[in-house]
Protein backbone atom coordinates (compact mmCIF):
# COMPACT_ATOMS: atom_id res chain seq x y z
CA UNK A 1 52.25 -33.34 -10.80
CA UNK A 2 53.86 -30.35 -9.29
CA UNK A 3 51.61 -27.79 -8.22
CA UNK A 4 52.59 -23.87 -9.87
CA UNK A 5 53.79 -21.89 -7.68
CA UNK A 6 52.46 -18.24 -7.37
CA UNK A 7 55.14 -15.52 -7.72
CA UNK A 8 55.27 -12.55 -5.34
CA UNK A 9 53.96 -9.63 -7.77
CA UNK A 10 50.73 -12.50 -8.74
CA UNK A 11 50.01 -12.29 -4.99
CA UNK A 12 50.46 -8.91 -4.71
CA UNK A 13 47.70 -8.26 -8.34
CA UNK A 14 45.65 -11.18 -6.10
CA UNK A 15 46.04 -8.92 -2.61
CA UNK A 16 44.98 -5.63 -4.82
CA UNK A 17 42.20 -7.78 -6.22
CA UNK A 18 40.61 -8.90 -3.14
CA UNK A 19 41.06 -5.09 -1.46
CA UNK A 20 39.58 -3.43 -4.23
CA UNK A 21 36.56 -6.04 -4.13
CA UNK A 22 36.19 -5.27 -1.05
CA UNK A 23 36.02 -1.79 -0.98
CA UNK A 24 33.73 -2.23 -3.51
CA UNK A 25 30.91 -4.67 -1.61
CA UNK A 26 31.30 -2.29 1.50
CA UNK A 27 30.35 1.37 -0.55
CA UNK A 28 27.69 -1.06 -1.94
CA UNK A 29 26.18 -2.63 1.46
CA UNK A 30 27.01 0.78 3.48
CA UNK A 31 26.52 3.27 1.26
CA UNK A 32 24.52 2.60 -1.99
CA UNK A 33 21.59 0.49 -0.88
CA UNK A 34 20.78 2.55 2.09
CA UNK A 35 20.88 5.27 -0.46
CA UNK A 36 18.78 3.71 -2.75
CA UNK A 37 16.11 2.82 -0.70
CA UNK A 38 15.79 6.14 0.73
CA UNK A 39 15.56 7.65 -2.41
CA UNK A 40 13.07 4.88 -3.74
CA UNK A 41 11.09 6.27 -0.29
CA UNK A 42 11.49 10.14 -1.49
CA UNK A 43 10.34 9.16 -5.02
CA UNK A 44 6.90 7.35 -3.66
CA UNK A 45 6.12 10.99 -1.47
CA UNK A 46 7.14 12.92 -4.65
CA UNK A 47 4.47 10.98 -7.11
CA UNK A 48 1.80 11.33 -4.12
CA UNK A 49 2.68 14.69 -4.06
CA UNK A 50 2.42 15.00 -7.66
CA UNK A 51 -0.84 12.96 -7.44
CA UNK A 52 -2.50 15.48 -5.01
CA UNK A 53 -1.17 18.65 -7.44
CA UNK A 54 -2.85 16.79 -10.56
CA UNK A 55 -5.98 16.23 -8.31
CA UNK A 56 -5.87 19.65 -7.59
CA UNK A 57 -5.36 20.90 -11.24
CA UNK A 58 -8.00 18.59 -12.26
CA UNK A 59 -10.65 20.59 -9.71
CA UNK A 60 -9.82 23.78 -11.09
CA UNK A 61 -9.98 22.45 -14.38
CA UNK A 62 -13.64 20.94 -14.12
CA UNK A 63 -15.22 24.05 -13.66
CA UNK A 64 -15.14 23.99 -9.95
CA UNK A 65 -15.15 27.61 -8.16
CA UNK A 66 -11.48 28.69 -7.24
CA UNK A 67 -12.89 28.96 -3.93
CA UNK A 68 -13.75 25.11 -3.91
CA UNK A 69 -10.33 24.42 -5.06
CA UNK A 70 -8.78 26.40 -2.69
CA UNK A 71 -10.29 24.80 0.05
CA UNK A 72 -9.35 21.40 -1.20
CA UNK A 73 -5.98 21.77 -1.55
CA UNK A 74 -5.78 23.81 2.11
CA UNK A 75 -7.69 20.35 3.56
CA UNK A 76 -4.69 18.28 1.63
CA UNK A 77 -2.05 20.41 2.82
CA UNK A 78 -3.44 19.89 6.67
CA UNK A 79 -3.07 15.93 6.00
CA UNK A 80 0.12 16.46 5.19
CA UNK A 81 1.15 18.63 8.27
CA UNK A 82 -0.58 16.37 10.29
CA UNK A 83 1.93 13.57 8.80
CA UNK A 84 4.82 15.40 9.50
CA UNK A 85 4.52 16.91 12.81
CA UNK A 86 6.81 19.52 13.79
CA UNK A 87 7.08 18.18 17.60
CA UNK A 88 8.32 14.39 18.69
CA UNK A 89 5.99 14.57 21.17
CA UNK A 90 2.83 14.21 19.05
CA UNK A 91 4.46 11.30 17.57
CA UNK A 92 5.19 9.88 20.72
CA UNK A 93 1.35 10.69 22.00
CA UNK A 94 0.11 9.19 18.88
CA UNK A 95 2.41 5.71 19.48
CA UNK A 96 1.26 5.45 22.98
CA UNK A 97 -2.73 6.31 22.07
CA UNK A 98 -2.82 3.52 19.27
CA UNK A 99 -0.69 1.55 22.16
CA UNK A 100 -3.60 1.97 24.50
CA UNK A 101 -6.64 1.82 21.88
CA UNK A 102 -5.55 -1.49 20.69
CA UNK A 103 -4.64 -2.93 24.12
CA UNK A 104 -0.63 -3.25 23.84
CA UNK A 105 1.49 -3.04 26.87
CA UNK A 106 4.09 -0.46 26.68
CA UNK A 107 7.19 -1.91 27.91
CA UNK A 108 9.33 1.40 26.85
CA UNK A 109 9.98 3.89 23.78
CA UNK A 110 12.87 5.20 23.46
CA UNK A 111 13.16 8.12 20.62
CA UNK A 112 16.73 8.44 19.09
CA UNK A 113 18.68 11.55 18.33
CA UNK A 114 17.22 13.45 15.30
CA UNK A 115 18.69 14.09 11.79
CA UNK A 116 17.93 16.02 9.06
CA UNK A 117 17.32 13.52 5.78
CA UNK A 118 19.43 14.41 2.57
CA UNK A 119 18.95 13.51 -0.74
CA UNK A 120 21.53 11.86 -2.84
CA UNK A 121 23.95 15.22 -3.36
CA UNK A 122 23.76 15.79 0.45
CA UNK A 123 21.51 18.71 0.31
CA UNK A 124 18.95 18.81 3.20
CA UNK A 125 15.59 17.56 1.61
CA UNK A 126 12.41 20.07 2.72
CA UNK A 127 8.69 19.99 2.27
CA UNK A 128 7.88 23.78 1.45
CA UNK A 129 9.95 25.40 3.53
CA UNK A 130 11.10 23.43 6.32
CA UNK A 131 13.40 20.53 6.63
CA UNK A 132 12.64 16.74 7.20
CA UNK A 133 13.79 15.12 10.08
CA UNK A 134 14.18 11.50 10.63
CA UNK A 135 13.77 10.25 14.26
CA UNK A 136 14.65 6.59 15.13
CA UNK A 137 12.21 5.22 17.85
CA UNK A 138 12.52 1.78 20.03
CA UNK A 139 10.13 0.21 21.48
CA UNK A 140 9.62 -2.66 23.36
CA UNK A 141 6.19 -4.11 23.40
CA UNK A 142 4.15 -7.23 25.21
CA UNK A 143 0.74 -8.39 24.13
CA UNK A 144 -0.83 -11.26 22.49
CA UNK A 145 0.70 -12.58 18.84
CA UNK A 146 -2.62 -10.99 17.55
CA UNK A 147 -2.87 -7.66 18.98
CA UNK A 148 0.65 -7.02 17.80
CA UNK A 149 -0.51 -7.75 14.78
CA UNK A 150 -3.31 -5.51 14.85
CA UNK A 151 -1.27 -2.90 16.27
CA UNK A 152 1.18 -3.39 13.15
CA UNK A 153 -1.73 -3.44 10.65
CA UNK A 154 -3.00 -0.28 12.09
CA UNK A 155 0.75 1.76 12.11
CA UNK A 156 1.23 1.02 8.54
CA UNK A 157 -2.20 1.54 7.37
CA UNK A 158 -4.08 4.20 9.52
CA UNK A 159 -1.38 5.90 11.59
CA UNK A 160 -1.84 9.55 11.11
CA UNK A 161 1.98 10.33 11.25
CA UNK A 162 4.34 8.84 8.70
CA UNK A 163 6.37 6.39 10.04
CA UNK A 164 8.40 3.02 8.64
CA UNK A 165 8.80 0.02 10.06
CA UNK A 166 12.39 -0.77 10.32
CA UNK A 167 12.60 -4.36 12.62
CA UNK A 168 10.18 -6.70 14.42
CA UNK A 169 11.69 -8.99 16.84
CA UNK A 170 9.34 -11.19 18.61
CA UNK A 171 10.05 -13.60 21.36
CA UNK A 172 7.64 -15.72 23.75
CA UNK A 173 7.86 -13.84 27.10
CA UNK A 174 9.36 -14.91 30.19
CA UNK A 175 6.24 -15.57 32.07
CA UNK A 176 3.93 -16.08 29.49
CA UNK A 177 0.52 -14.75 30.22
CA UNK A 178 -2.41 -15.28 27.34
CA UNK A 179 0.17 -16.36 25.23
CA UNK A 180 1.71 -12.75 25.46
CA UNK A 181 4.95 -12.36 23.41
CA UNK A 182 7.74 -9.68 24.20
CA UNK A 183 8.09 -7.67 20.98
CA UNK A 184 10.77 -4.80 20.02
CA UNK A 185 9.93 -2.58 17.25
CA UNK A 186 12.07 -0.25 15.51
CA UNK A 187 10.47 2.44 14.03
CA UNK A 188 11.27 5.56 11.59
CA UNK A 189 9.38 8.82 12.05
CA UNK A 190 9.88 11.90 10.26
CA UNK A 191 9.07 15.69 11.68
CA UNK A 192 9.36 18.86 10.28
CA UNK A 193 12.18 21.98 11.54
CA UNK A 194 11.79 25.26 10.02
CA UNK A 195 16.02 25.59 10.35
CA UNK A 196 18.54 22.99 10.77
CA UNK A 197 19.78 22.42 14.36
């Protein structure tokens, strides 16, 4: 039994079909999922945000003195400075303190260039009135397999900056000392600019 044969214009609708699919898996790998999990990120700060004014409304609302409530929500406001630092290099202090505190040798860090994050229009997104900056940090890491994992506990639980963990590589190190592993860690941090640079 003869096999059909496929015309020219079926493999030029197959050659369309195959471009267009793929156009269509790279906006979705490149472009939409990146997308989506930054704005799935946004959307978490907005409802703590929205948590903290409803706390806030709820203080005033129980009969508490303005003054009271005042003072509460200038004490939340502070945390939330304090998470978004307007200088790298109290995220960088911070880093190499809870480096130090929980006994992790630090290879290197090595801060990327800074951009400003957008939402999904491509306007600049800003906490009151300054801008949010994303700053990529490496670093590269040796310690035990436990105090790395101490030191990652402690980033993504009690670090008083916000930062995401992007990537954990671990690999045994050359000369293994303790059982000490060579680790790089790719980090997110985000500062605050009063103006776009």
């Amino acid at each position: 039994m003869a096999r059909p044969k496929i015309t020219k214009r079926q493999k030029k609708i197959l050659m369309v079909f195959y471009i267009v699919a793929l156009a269509f898996l790279i906006f979705i790998v490149f472009i939409y999922l990146p997308l989506n999990k930054r704005l799935s990120m946004l959307k978490n700060e907005l409802h703590s945000i929205e948590m903290q004014v409803s706390q806030i409304k709820k203080a005033v609302g129980e009969g508490r003195p303005l003054e009271e409530a005042i003072t509460f929500f200038k004490n939340r406001l502070e945390i939330l400075d304090r998470k978004f630092p307007d200088k790298d290099e109290t995220i960088l202090r911070e880093l190499s303190t809870l480096a130090v505190k929980t006994g992790v040798e630090v290879v290197s860090m090595r801060p990327q260039k800074k951009k400003i994050i957008q939402d999904i229009n491509g306007l600049p997104i800003k906490i009151n009135v300054c801008y949010v900056q994303e700053m990529p940090i490496t670093m590269n890491l040796k310690a035990p397999y436990k105090t790395i994992g101490e030191f990652v506990k402690l980033l993504r639980e009690d670090f008083p900056v916000f930062v995401r963990i992007d990537m954990v590589h671990m690999q045994r190190a050359e000369a293994p000392a303790g059982g000490a592993l060579d680790v790089t860690l790719d980090l997110d941090t985000y500062l605050i600019c009063a103006r776009l640079e």
